[in-house]
N, C-alpha and C. Protein backbone atom coordinates (compact mmCIF):
# COMPACT_ATOMS: atom_id res chain seq x y z
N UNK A 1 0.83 -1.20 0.00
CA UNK A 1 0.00 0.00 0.00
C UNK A 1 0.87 1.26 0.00
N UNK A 2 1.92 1.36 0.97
CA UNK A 2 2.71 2.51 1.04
C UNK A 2 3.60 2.36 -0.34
N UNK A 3 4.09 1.26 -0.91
CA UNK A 3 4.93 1.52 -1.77
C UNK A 3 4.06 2.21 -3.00
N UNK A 4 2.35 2.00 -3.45
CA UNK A 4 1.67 2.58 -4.42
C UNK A 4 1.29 4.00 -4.26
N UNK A 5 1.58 4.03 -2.83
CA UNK A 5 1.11 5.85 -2.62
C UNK A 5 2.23 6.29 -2.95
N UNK A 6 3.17 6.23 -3.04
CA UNK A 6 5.16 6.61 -3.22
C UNK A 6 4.94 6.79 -4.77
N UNK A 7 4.43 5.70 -5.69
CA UNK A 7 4.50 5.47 -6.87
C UNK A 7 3.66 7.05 -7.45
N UNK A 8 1.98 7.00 -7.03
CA UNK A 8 1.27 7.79 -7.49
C UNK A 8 1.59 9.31 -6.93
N UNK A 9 2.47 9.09 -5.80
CA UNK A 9 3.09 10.51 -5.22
C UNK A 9 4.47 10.98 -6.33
N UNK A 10 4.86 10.16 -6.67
CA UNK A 10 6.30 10.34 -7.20
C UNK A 10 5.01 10.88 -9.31
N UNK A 11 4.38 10.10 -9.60
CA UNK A 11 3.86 10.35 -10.74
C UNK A 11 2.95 12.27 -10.97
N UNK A 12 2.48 11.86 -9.59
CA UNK A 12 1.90 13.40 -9.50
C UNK A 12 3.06 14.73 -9.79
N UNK A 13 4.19 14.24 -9.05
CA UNK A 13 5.09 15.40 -8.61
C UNK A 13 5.85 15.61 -10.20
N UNK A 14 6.01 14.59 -10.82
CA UNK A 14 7.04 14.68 -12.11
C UNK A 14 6.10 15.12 -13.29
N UNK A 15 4.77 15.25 -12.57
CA UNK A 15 3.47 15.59 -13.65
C UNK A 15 3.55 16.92 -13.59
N UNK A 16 3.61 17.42 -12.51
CA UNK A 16 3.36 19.18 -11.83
C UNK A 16 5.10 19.82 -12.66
N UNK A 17 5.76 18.71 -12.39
CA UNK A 17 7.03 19.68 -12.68
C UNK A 17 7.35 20.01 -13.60
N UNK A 18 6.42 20.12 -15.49
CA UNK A 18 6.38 20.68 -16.06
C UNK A 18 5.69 21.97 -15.88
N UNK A 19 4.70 22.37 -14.91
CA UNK A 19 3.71 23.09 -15.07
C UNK A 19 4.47 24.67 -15.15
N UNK A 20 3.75 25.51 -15.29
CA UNK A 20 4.12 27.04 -15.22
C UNK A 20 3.26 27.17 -13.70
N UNK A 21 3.65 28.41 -13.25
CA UNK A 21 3.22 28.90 -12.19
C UNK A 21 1.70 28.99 -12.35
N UNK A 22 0.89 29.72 -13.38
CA UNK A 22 0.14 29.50 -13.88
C UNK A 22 -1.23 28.41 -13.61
N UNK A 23 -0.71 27.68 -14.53
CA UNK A 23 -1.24 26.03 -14.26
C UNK A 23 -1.29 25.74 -13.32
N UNK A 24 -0.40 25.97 -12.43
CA UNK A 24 -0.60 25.31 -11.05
C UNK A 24 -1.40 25.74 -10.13
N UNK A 25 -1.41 27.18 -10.37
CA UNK A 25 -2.87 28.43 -9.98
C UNK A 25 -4.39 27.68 -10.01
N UNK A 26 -4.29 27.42 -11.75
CA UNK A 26 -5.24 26.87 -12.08
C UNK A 26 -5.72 25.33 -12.01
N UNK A 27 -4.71 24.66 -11.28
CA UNK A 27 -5.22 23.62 -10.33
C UNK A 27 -5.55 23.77 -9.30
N UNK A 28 -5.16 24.65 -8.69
CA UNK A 28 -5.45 24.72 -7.28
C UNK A 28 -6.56 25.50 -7.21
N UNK A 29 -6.86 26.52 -8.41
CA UNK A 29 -8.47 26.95 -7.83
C UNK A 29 -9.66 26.24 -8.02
N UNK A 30 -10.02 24.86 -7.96
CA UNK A 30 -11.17 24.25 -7.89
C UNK A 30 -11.43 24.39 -6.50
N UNK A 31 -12.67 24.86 -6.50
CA UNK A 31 -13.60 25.30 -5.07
C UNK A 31 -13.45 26.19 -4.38
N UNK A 32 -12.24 26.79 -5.20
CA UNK A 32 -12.23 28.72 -4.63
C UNK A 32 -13.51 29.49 -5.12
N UNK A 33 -13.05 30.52 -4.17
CA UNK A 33 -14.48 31.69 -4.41
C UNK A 33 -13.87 32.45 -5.49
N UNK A 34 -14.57 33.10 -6.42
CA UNK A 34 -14.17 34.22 -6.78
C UNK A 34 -15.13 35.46 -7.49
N UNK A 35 -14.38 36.48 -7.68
CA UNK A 35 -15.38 37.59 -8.48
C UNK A 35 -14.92 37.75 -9.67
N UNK A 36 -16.22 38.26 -10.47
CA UNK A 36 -16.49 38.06 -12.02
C UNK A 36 -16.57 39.62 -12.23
N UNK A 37 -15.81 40.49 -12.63
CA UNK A 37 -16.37 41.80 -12.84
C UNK A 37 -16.54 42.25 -14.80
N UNK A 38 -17.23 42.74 -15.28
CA UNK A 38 -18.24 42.80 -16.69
C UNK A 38 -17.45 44.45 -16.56
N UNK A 39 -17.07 44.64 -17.40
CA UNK A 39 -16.43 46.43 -17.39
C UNK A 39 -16.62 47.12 -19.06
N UNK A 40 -17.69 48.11 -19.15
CA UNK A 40 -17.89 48.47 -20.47
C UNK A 40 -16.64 49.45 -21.00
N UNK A 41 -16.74 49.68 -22.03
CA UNK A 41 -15.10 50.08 -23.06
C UNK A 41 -14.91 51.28 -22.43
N UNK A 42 -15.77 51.94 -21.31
CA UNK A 42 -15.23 53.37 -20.91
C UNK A 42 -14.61 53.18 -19.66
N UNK A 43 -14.23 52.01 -19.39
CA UNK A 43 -14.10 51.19 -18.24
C UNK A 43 -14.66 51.16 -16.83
N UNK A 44 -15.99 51.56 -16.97
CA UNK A 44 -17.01 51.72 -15.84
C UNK A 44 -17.69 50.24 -15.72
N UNK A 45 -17.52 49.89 -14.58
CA UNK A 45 -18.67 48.27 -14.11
C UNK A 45 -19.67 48.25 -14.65
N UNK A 46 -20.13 47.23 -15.35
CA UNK A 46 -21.81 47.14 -15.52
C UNK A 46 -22.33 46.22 -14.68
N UNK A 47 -21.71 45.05 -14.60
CA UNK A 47 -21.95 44.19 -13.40
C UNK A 47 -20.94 43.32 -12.71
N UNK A 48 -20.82 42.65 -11.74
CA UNK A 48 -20.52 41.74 -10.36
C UNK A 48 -20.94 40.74 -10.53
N UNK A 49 -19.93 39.44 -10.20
CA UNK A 49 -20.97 38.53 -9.62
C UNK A 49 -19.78 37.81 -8.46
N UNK A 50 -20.28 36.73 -7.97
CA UNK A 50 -19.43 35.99 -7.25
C UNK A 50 -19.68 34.65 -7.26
N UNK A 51 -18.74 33.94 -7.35
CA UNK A 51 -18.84 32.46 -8.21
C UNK A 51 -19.05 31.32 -6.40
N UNK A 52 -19.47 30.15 -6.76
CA UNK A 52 -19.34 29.61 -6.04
C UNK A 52 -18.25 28.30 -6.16
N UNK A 53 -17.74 28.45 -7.22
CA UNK A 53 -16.53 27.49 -7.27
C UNK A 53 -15.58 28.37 -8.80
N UNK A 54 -15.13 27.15 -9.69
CA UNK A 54 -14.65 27.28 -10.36
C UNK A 54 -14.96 28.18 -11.73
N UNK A 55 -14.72 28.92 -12.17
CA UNK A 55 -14.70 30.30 -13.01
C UNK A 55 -14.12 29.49 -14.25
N UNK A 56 -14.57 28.98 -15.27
CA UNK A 56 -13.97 28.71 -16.91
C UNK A 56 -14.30 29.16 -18.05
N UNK A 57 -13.77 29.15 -19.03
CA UNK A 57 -13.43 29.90 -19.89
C UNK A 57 -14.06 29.31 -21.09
N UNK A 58 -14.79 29.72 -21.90
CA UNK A 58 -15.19 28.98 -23.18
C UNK A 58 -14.49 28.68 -24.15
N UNK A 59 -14.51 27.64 -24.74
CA UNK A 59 -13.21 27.06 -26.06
C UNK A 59 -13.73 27.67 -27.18
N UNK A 60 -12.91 28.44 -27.37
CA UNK A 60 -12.96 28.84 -29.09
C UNK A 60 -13.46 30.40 -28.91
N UNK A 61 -13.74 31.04 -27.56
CA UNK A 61 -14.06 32.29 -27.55
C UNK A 61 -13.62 32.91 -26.34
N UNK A 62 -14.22 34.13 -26.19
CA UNK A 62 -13.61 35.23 -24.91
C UNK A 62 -14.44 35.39 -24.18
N UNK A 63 -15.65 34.36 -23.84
CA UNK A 63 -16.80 33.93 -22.95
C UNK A 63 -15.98 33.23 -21.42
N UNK A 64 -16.75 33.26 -20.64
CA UNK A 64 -16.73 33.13 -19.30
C UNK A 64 -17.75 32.26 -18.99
N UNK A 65 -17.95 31.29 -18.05
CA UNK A 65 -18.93 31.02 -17.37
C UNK A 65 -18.76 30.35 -16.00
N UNK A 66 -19.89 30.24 -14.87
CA UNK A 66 -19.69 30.13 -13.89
C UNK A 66 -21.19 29.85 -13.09
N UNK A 67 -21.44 29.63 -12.38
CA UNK A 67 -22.62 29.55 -11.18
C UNK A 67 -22.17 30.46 -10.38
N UNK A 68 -23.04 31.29 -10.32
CA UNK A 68 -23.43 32.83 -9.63
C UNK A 68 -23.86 32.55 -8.16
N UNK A 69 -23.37 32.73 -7.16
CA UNK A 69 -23.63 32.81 -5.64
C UNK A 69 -24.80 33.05 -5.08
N UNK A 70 -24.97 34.44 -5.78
CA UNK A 70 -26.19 34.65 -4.90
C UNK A 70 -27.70 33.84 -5.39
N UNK A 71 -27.25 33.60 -7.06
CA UNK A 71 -28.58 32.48 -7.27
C UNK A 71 -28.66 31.33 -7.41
N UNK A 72 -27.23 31.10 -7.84
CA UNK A 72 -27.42 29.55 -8.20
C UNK A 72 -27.46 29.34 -9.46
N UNK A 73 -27.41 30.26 -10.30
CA UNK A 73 -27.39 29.82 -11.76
C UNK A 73 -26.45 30.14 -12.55
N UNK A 74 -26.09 29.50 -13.77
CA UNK A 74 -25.25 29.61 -14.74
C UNK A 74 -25.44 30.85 -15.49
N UNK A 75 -23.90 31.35 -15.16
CA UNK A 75 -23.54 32.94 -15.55
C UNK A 75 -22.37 32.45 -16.85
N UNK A 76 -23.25 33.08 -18.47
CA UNK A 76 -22.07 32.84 -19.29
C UNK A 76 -21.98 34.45 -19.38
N UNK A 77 -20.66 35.03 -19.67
CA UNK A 77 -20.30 36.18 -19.70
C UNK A 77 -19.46 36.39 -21.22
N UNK A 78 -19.22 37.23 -21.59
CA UNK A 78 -18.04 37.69 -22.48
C UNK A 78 -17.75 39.42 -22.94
N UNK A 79 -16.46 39.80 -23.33
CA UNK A 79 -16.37 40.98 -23.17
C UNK A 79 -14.98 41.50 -21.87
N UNK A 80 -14.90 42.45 -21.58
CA UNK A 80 -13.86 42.91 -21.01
C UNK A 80 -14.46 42.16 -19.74
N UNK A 81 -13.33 41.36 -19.37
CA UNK A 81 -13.71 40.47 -17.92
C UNK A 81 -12.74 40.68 -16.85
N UNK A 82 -12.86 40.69 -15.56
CA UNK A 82 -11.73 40.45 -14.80
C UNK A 82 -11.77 39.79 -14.07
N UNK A 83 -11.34 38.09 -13.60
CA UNK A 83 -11.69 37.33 -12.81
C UNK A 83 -10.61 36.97 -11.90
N UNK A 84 -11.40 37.71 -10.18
CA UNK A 84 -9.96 37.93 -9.02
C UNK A 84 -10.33 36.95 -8.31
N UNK A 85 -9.39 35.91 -7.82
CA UNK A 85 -9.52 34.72 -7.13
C UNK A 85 -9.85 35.61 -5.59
N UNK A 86 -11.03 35.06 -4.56
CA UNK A 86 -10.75 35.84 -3.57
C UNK A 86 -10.36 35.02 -1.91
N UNK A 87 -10.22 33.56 -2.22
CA UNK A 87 -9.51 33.02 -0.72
C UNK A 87 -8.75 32.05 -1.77
């Protein structure tokens, strides 16, 4: 048993040690909180939100999406975004 946790410990670590600082950010924020801020081109807020876990990114575009805190529902976003990890 201890020698397979050594194995899958030693596989994890030589997995991570390509990563960028980055990546490794972005492993570690599954089940962080964070805020979603929407900022129009004069760079004034239009809206807020606050995520209840993980914040991702749409493939193939500059969309956002997330589950929104205070309701519970799926927030797709796109446009000038700023997403601040907050614990």
């Amino acid at each position: 048993m201890k020698k397979s946790i050594l194995i899958a410990s030693l596989i994890a670590a030589s997995a991570l040690q390509g990563c960028t600082d980055a990546d490794k950010a972005q492993i570690g924020g599954f089940g962080a909180k964070f805020e979603i801020t929407l900022y129009a081109a004069n760079g004034s807020v239009i809206k807020q939100w606050r995520s209840n876990g993980k914040v991702q990114t749409e493939s193939h575009s500059d969309g956002w999406y997330f589950m929104d805190a205070a309701t519970g529902k799926l927030v797709r976003v796109s446009g000038t975004v700023v997403v601040d990890q907050l614990d």
